[in-house]
C-alpha atoms as a PDB file:
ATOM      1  CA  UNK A   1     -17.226  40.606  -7.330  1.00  0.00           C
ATOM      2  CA  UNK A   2     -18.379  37.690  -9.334  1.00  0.00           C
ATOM      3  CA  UNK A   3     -14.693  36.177 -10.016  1.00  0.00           C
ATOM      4  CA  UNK A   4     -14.042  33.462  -7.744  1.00  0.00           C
ATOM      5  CA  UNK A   5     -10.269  31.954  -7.893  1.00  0.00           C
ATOM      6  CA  UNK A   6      -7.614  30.558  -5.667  1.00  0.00           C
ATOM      7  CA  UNK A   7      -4.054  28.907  -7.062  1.00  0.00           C
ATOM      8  CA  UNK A   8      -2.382  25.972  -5.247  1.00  0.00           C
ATOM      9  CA  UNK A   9       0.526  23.380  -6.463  1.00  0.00           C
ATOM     10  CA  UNK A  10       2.041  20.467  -5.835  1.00  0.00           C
ATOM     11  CA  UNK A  11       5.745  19.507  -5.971  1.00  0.00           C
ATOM     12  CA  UNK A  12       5.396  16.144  -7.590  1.00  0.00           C
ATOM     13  CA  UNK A  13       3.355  14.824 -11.227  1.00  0.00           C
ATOM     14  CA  UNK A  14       0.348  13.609 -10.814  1.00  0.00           C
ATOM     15  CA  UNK A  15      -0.934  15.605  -7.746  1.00  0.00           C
ATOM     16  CA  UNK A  16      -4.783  16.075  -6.860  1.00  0.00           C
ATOM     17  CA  UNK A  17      -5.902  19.501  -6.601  1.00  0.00           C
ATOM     18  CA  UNK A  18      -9.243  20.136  -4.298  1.00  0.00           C
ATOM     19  CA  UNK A  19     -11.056  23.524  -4.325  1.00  0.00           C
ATOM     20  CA  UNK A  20     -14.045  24.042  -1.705  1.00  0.00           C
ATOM     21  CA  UNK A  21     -16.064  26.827  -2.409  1.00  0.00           C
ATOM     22  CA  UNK A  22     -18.511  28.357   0.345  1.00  0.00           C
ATOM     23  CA  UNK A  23     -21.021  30.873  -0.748  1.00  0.00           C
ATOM     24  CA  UNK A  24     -24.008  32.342   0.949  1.00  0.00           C
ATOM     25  CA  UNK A  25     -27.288  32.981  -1.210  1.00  0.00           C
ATOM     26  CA  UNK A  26     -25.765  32.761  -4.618  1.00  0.00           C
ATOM     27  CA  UNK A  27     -24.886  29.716  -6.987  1.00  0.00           C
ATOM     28  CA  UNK A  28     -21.654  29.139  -9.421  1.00  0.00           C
ATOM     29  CA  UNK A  29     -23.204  30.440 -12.869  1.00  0.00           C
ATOM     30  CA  UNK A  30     -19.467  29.143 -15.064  1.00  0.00           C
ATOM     31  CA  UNK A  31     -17.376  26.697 -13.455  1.00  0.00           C
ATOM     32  CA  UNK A  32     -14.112  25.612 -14.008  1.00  0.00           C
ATOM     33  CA  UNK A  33     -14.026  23.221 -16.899  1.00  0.00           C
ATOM     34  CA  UNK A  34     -10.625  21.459 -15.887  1.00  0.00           C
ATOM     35  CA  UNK A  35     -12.026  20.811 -12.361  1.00  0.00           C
ATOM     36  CA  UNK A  36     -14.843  18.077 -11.580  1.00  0.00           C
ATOM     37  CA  UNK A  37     -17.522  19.066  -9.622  1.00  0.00           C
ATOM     38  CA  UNK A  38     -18.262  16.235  -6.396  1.00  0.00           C
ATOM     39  CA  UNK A  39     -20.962  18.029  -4.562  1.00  0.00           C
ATOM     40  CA  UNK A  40     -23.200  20.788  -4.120  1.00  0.00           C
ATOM     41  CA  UNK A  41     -24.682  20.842  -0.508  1.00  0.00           C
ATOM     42  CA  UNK A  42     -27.227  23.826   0.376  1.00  0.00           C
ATOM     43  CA  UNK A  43     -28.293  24.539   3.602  1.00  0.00           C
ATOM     44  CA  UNK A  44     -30.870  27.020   5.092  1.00  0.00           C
ATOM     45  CA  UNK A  45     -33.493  28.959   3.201  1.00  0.00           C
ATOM     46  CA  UNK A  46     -33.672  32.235   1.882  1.00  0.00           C
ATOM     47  CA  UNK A  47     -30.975  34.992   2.932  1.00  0.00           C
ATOM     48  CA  UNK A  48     -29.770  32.634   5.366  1.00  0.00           C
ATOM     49  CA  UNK A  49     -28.798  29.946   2.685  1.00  0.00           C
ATOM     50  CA  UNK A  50     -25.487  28.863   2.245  1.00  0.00           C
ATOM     51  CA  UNK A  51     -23.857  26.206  -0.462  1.00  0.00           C
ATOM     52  CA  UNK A  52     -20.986  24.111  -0.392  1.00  0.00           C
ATOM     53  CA  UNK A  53     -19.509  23.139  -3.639  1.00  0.00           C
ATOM     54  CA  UNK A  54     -16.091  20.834  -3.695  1.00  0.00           C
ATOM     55  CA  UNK A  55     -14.617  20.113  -7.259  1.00  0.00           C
ATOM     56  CA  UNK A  56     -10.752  17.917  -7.849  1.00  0.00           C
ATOM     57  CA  UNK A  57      -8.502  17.773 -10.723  1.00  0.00           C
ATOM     58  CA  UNK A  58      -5.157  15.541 -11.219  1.00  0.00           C
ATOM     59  CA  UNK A  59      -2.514  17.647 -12.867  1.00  0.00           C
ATOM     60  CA  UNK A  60      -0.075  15.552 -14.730  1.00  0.00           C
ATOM     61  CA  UNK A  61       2.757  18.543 -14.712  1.00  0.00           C
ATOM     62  CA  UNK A  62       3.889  20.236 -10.984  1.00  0.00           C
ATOM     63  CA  UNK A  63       3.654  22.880  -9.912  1.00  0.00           C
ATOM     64  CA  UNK A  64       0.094  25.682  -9.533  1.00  0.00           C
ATOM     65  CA  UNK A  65      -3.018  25.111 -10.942  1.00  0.00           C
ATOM     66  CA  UNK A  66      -5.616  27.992 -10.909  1.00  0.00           C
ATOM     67  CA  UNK A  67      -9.393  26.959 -10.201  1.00  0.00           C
ATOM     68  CA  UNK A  68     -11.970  30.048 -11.338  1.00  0.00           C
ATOM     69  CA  UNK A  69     -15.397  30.106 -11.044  1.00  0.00           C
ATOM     70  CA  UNK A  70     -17.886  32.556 -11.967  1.00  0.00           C
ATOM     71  CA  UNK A  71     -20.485  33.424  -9.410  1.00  0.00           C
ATOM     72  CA  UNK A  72     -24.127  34.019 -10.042  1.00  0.00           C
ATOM     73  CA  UNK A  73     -23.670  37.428  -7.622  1.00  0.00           C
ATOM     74  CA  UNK A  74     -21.829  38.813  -5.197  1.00  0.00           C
ATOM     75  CA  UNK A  75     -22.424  37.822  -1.802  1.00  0.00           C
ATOM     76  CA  UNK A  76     -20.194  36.577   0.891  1.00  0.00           C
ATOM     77  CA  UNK A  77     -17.499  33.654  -0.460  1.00  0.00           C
ATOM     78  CA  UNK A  78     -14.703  31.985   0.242  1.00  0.00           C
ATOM     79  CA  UNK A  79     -12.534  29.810  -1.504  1.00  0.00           C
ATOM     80  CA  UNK A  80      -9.688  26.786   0.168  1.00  0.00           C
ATOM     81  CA  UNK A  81      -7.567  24.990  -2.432  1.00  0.00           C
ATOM     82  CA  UNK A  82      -6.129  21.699  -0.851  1.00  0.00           C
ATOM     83  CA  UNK A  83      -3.195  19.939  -3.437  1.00  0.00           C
ATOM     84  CA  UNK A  84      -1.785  16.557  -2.104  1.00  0.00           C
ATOM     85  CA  UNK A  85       0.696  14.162  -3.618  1.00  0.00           C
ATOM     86  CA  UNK A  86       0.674  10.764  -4.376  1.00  0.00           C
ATOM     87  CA  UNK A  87       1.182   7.943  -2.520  1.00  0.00           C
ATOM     88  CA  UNK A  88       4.520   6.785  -3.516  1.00  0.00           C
ATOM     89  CA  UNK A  89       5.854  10.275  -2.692  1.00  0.00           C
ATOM     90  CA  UNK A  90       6.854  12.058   0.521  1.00  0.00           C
ATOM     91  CA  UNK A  91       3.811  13.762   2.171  1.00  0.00           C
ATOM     92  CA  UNK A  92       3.217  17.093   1.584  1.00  0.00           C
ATOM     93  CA  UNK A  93       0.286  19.172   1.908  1.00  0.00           C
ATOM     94  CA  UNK A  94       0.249  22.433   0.388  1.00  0.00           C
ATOM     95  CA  UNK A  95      -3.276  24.743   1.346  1.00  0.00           C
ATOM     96  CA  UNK A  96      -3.939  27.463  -0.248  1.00  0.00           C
ATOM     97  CA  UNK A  97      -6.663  29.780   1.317  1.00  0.00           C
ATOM     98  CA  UNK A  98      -8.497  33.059  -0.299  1.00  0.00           C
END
């Protein structure tokens, strides 16, 4: 389908949320409006093109955030959400993969 969406937390205020998006011949027609987009990397030409879009948000509350993206079409995706705490907190990583 066109829906693109993955859910990840953290344990801890103030955690960054990362979302990498890989998509083969088709482009993100809606993002995410809580999410900030940081690149947008195509390789390859025609059906053999692929992007690579990767977008963060800081979530003042804990616990999951939901990133959701519409998709120009429906080719081959996938979607990892990476949330990490802050510094002054024990290390955790929690990865969240669709």
């Amino acid at each position: 389908g066109t829906a693109a969406s993955v859910t990840g937390g953290t344990t801890v205020a103030n955690g960054l949320h990362y979302s990498v998006l890989f998509q083969r011949n088709d482009t993100i027609s809606s993002a995410d409006a809580d999410y900030t987009q940081r690149c947008n990397i195509t390789a390859g030409t025609g059906g053999d093109q692929i992007r690579l879009y990767v977008y963060d948000r800081v979530t003042v509350a804990t616990g999951d955030d939901t990133i959701a993206h519409t998709l120009s079409g429906t080719e081959d995706w996938a979607m990892v959400h990476v949330g990490a705490q802050p510094a002054s907190t024990a290390r955790q990583r929690i990865i969240s993969v669709l």
